[in-house]
C-alpha atoms as a PDB file:
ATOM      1  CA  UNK A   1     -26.837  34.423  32.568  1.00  0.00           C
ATOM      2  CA  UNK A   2     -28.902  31.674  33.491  1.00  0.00           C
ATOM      3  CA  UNK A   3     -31.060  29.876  31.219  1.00  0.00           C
ATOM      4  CA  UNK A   4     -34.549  28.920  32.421  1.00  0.00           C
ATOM      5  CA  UNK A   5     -35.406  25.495  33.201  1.00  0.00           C
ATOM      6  CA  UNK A   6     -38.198  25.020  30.965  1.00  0.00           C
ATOM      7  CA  UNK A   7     -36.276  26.583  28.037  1.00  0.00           C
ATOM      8  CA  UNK A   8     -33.526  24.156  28.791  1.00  0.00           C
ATOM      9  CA  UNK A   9     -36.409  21.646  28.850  1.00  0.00           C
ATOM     10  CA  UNK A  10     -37.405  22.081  25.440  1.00  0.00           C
ATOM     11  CA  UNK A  11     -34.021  22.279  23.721  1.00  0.00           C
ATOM     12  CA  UNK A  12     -33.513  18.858  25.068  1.00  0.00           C
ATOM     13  CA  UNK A  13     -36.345  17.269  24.116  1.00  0.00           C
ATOM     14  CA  UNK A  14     -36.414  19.228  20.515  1.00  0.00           C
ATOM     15  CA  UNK A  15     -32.303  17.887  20.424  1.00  0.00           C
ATOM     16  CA  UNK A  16     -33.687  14.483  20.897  1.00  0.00           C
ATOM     17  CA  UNK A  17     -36.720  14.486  18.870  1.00  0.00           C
ATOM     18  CA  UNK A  18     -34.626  15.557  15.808  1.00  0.00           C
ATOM     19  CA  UNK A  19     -31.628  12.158  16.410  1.00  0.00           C
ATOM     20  CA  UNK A  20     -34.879   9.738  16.768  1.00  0.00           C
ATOM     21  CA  UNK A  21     -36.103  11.338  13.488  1.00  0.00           C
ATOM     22  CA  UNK A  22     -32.640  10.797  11.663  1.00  0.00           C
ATOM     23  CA  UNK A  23     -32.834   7.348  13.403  1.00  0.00           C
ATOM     24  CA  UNK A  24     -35.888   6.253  12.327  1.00  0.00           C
ATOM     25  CA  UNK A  25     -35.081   7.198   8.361  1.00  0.00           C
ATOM     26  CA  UNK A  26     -31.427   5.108   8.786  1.00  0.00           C
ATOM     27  CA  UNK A  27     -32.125   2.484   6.202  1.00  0.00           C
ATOM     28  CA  UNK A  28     -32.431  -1.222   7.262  1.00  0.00           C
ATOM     29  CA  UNK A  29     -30.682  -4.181   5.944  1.00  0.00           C
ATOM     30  CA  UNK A  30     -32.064  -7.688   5.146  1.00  0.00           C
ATOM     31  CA  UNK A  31     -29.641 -10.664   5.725  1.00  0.00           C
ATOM     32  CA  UNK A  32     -29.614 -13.390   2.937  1.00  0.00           C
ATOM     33  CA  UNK A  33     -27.799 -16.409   3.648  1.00  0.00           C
ATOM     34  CA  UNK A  34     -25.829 -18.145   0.333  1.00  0.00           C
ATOM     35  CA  UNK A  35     -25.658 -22.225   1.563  1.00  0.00           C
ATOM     36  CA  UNK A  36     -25.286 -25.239  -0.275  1.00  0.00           C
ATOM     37  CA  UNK A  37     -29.255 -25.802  -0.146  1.00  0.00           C
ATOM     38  CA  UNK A  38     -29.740 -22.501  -1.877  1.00  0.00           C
ATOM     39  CA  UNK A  39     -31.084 -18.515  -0.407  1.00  0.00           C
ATOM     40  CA  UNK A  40     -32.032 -19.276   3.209  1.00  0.00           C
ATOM     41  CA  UNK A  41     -34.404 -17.447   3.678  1.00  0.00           C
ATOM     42  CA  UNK A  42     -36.054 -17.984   0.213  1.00  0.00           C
ATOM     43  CA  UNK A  43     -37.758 -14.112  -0.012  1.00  0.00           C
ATOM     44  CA  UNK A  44     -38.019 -10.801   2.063  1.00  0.00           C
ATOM     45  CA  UNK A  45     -39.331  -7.280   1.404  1.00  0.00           C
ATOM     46  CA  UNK A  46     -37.546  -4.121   2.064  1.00  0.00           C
ATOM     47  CA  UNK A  47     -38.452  -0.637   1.112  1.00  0.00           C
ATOM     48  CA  UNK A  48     -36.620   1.867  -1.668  1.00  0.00           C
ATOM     49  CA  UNK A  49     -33.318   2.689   0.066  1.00  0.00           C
ATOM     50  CA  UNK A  50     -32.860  -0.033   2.130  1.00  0.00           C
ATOM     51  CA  UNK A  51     -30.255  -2.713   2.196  1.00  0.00           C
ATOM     52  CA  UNK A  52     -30.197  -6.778   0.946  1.00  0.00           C
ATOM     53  CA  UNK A  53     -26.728  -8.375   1.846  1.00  0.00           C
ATOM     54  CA  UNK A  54     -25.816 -11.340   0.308  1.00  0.00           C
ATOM     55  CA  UNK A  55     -23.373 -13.300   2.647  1.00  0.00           C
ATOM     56  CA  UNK A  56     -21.853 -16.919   1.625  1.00  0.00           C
ATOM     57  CA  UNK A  57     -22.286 -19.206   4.434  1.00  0.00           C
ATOM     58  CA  UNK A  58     -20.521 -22.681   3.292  1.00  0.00           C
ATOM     59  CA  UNK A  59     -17.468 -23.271   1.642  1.00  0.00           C
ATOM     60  CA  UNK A  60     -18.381 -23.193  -1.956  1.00  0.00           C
ATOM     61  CA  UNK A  61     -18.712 -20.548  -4.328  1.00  0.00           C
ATOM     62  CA  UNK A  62     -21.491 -18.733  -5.370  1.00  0.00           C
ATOM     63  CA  UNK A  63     -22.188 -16.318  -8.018  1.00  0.00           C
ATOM     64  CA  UNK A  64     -24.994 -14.095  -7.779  1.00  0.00           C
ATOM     65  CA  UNK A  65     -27.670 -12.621 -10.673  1.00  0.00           C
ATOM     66  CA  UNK A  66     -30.476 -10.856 -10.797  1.00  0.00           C
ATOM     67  CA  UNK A  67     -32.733 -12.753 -13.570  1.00  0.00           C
ATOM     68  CA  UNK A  68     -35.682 -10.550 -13.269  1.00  0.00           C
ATOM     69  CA  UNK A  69     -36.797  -6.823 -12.092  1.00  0.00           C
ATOM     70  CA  UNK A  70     -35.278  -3.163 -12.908  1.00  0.00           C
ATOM     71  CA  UNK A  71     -31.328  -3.487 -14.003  1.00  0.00           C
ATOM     72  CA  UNK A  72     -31.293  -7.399 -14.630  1.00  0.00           C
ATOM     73  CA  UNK A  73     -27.858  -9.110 -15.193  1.00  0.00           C
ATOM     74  CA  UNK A  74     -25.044 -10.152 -13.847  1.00  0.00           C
ATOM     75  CA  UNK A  75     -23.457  -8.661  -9.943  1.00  0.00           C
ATOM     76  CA  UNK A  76     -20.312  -7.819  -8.789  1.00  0.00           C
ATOM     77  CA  UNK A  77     -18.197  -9.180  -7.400  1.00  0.00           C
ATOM     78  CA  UNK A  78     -18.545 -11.694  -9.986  1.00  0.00           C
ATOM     79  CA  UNK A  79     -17.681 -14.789  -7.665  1.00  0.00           C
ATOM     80  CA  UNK A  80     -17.704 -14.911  -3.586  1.00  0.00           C
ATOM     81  CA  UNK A  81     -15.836 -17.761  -3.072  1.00  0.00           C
ATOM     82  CA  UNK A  82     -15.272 -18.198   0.943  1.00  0.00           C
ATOM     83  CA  UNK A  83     -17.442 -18.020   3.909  1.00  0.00           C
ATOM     84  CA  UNK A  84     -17.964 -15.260   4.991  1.00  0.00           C
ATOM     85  CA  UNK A  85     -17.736 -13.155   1.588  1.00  0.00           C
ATOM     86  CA  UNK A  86     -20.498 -10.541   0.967  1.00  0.00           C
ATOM     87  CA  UNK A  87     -22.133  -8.474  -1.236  1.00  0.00           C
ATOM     88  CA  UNK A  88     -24.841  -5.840  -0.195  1.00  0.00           C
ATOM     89  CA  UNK A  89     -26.881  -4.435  -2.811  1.00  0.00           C
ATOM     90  CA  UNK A  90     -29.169  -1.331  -2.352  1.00  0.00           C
ATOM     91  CA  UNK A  91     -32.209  -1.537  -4.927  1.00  0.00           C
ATOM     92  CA  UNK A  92     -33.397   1.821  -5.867  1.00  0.00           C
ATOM     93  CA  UNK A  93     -37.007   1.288  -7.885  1.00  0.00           C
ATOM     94  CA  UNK A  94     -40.084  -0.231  -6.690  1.00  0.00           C
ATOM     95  CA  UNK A  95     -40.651  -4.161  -8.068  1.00  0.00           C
ATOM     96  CA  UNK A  96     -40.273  -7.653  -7.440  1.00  0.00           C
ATOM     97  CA  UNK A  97     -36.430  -8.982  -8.416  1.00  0.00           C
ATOM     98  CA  UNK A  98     -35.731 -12.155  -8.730  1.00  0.00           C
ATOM     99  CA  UNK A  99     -31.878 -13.451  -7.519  1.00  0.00           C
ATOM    100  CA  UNK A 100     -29.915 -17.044  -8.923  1.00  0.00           C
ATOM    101  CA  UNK A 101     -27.107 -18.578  -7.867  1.00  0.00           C
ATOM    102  CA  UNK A 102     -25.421 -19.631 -11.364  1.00  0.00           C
ATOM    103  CA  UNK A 103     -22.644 -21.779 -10.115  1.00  0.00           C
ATOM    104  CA  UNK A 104     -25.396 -23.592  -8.073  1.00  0.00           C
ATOM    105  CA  UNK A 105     -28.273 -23.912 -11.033  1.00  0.00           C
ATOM    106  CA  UNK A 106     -30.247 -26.356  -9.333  1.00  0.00           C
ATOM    107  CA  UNK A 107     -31.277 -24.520  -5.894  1.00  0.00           C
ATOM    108  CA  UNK A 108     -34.254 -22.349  -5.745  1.00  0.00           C
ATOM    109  CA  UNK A 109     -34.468 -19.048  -7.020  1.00  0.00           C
ATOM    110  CA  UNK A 110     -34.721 -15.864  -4.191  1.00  0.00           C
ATOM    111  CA  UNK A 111     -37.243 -12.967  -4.479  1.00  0.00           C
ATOM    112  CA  UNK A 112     -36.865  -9.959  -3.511  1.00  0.00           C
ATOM    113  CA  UNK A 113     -39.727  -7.403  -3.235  1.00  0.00           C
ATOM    114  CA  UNK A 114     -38.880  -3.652  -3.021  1.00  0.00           C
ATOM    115  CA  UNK A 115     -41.721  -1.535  -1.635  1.00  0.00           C
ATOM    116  CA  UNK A 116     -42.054   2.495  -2.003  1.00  0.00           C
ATOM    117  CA  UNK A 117     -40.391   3.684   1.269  1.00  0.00           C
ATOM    118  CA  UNK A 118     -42.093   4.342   4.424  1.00  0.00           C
ATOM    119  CA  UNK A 119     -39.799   5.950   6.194  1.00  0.00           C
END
């Protein structure tokens, strides 16, 4: 039996309307840079479900905490001590946190501001 070409037509375009939909609501990732001069960049804004990763990019270590916003306090790993070490957090309330580097007390703080989801 042979299907119809506008039938076929429409599956295809209904198949590929549904994998940009699941596309579009992947979750998206923010890059944060750990350096010697502190959080390059200094403050981004993501939405509920989306990613932060925290990725050392000299050769010192860093230890990472959340001083302010929903679930304050210390992050594991406790240290990333190499380049190239990561951590990638995925904030799940609406709010404004507020990051530190405590083995590095006298760089700047980073904020983070987490937005209700628009996906």
């Amino acid at each position: 039996m042979r299907v119809p070409t506008i039938i076929a037509s429409a599956l295809l375009i209904a198949c590929a309307s549904v994998s940009l939909a699941s596309s579009a609501a992947a979750s998206r990732e923010a890059v944060v840079y750990l350096t010697k001069a502190g959080f390059s960049p200094r403050s981004a804004a993501i939405d509920v479900g989306d990613r932060v990763r925290f990725t050392v990019r000299d050769h010192k270590a860093h230890q990472l905490a959340k001083t302010s916003g929903p679930n304050a306090g210390a992050i594991a790993p406790d240290v990333l001590e190499s380049q190239g070490n990561s951590v990638t957090l995925t904030p799940d309330e609406v709010g404004t946190y507020t990051y530190v580097d405590r083995l590095n007390p006298r760089t700047p703080d980073f904020r983070l501001t987490v937005r209700a989801s628009r996906h």
